[in-house]
N, C-alpha and C. Protein backbone atom coordinates (compact mmCIF):
# COMPACT_ATOMS: atom_id res chain seq x y z
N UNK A 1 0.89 -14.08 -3.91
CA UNK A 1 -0.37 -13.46 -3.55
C UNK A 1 -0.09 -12.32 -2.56
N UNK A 2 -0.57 -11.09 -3.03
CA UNK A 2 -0.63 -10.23 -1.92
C UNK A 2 -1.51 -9.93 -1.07
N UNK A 3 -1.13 -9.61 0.29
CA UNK A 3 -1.97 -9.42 1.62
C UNK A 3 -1.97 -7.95 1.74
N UNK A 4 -3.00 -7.55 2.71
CA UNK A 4 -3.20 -6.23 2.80
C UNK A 4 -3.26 -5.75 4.41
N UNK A 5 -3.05 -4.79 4.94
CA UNK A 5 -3.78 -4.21 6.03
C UNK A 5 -4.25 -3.04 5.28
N UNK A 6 -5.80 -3.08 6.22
CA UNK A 6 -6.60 -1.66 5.60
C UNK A 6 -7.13 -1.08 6.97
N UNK A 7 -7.45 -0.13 6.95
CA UNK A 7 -8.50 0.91 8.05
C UNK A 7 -9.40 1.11 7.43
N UNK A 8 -10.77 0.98 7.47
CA UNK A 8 -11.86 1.15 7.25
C UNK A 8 -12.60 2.35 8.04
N UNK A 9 -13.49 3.21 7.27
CA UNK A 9 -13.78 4.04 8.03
C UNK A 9 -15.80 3.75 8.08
N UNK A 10 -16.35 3.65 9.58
CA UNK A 10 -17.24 3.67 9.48
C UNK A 10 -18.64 4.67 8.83
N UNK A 11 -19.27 4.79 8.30
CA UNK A 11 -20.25 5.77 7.90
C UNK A 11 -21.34 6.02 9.21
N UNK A 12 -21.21 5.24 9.62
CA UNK A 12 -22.19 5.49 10.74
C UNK A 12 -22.03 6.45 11.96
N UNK A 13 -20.33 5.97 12.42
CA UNK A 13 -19.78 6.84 13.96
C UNK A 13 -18.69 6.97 13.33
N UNK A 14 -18.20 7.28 12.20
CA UNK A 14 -17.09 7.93 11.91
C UNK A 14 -16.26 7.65 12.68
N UNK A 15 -16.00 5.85 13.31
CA UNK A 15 -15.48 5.53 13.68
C UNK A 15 -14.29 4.54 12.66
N UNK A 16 -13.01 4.06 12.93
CA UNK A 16 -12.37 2.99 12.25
C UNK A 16 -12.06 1.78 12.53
N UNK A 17 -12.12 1.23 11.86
CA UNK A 17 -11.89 -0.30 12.35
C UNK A 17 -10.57 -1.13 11.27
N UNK A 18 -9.65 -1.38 11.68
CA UNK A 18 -8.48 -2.32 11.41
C UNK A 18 -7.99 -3.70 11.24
N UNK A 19 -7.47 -4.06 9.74
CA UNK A 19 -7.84 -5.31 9.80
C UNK A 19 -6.05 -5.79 9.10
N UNK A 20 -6.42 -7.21 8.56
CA UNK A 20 -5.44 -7.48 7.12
C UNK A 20 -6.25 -8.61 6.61
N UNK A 21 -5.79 -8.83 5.55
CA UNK A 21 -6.73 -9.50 4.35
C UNK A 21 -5.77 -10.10 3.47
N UNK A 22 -6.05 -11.21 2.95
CA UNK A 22 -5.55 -11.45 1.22
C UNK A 22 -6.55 -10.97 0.21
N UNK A 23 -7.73 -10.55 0.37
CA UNK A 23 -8.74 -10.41 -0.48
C UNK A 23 -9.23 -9.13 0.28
N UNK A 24 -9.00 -7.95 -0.18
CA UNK A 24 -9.38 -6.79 0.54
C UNK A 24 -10.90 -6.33 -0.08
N UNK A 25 -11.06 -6.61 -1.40
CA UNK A 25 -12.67 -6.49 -1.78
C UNK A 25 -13.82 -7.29 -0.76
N UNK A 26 -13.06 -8.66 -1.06
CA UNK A 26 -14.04 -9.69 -0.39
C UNK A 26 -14.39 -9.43 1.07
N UNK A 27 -13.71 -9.06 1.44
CA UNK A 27 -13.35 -8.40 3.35
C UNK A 27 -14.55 -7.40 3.35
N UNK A 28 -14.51 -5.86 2.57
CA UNK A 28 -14.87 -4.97 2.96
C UNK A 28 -16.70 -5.81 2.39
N UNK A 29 -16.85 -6.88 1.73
CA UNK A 29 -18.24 -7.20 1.81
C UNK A 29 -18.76 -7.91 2.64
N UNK A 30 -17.68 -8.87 3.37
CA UNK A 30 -17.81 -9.69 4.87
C UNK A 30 -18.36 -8.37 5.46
N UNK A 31 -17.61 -7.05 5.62
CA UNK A 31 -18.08 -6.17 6.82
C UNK A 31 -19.16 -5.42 6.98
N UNK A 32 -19.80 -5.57 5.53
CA UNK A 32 -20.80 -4.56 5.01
C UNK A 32 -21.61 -5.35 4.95
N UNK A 33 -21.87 -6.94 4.62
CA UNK A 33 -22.81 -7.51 4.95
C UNK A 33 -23.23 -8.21 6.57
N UNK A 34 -22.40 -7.62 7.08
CA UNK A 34 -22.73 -7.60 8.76
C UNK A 34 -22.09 -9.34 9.30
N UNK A 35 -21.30 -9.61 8.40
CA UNK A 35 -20.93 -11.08 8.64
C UNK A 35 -19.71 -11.04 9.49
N UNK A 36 -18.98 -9.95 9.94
CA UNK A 36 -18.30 -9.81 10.88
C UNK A 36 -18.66 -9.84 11.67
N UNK A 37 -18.87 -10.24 13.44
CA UNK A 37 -19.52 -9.36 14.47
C UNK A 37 -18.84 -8.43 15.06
N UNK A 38 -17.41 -8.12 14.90
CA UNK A 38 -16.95 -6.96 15.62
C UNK A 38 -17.69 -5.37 15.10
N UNK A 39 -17.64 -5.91 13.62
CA UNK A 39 -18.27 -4.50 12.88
C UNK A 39 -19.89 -4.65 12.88
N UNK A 40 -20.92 -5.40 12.73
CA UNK A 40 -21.84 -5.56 12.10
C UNK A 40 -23.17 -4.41 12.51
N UNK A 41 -22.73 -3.32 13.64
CA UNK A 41 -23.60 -2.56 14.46
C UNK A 41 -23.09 -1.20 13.67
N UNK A 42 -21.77 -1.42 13.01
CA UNK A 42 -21.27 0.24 12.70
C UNK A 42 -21.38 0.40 11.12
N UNK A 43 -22.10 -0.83 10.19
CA UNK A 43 -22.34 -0.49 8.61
C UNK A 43 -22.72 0.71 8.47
N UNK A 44 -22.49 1.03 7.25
CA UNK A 44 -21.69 0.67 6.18
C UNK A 44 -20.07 1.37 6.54
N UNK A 45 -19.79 0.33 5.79
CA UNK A 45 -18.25 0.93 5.68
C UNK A 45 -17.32 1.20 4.11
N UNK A 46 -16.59 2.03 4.57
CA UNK A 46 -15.34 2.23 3.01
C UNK A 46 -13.95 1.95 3.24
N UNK A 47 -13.16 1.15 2.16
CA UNK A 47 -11.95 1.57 2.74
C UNK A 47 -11.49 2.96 2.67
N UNK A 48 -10.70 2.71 3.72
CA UNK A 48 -10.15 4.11 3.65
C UNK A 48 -8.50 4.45 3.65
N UNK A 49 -8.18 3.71 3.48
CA UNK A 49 -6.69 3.19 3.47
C UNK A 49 -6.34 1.87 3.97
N UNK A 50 -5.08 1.92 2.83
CA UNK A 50 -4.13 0.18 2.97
C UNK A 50 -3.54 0.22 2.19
N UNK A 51 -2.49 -0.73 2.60
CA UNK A 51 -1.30 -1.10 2.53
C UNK A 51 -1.24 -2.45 1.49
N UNK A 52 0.01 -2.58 1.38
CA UNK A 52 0.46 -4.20 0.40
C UNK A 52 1.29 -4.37 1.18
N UNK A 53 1.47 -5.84 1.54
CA UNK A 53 2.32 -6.83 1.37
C UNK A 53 2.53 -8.11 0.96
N UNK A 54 3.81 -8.55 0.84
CA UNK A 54 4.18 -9.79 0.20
C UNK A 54 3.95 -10.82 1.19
N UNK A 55 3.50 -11.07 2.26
CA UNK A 55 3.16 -12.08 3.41
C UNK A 55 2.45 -11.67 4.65
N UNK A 56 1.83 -13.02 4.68
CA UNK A 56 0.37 -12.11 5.61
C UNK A 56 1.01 -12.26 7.28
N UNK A 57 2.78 -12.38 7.23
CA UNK A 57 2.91 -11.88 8.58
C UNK A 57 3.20 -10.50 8.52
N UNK A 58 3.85 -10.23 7.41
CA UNK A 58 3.97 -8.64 7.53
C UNK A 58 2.48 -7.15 7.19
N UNK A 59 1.33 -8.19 6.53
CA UNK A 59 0.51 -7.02 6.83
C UNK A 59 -0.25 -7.23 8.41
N UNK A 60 0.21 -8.57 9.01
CA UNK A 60 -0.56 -8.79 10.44
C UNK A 60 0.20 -7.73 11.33
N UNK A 61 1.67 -7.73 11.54
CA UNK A 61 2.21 -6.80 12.27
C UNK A 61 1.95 -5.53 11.97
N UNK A 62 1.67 -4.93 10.86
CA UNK A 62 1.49 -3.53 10.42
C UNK A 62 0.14 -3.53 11.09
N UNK A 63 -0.96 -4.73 10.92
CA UNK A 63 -2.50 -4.20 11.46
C UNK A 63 -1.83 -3.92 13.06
N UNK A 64 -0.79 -4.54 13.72
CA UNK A 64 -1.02 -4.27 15.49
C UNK A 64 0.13 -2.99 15.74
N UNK A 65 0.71 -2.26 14.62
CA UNK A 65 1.40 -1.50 14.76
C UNK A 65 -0.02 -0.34 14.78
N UNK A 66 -0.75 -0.45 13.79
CA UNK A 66 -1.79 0.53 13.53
C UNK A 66 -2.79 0.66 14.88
N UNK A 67 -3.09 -0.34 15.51
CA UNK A 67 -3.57 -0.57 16.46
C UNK A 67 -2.76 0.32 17.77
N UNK A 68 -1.61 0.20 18.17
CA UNK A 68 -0.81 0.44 18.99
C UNK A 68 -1.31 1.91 19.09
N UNK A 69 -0.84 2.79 20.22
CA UNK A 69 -0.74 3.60 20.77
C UNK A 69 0.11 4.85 19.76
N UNK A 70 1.50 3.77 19.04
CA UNK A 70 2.65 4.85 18.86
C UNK A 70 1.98 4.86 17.28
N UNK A 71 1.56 3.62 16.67
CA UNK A 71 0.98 3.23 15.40
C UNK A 71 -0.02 4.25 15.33
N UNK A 72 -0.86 4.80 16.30
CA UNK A 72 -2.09 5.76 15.85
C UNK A 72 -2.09 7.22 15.83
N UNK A 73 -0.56 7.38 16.81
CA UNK A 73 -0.20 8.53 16.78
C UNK A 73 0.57 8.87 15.05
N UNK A 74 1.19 8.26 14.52
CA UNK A 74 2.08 8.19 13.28
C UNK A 74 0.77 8.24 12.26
N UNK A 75 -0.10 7.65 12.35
CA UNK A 75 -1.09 7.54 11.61
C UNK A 75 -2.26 8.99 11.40
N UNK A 76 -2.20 9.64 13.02
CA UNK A 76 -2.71 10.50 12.66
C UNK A 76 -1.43 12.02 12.19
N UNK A 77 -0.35 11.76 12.72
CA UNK A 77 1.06 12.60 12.06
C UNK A 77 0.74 13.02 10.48
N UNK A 78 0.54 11.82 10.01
CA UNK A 78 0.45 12.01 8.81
C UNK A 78 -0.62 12.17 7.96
N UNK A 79 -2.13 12.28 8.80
CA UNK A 79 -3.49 12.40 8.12
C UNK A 79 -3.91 11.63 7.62
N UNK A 80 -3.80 10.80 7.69
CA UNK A 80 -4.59 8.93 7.72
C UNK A 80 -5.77 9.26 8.44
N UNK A 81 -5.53 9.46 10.20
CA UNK A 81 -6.92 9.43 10.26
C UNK A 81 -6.92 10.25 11.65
């Protein structure tokens, strides 16, 4: 089974929000139906990029690399976001 990290981009504040998933459809409808509470003030959302991996420790470290300081700088290096 593959796991994911994604960035989601808000429609509202064109803000992003960072996650990982085994079910990246099912996720982005947890967030859109406001069943998250970190997100549930910034609906709707899209993905907007992500990743695969083969184990959900390696898309967990990629979500806190993305998170990180050096992770957001690389992220925006390359026009992600």
């Amino acid at each position: 089974m593959p796991f994911y990290t994604y960035i989601l981009k808000s429609l509202k504040d064109d803000g992003y929000y960072y996650g990982h998933t085994s079910d990246i459809d099912n996720r982005l409808i947890k967030h859109n139906g406001k069943k998250v509470r970190s997100t549930k003030s910034r609906t709707p959302f899209v993905i907007h990029y992500f990743e695969t991996f083969e184990t959900k420790s390696e898309a967990y470290l990629q979500e806190m690399y993305f998170k990180s300081v050096e992770g957001k700088k690389c992220l925006r290096e390359k026009g992600i976001i």
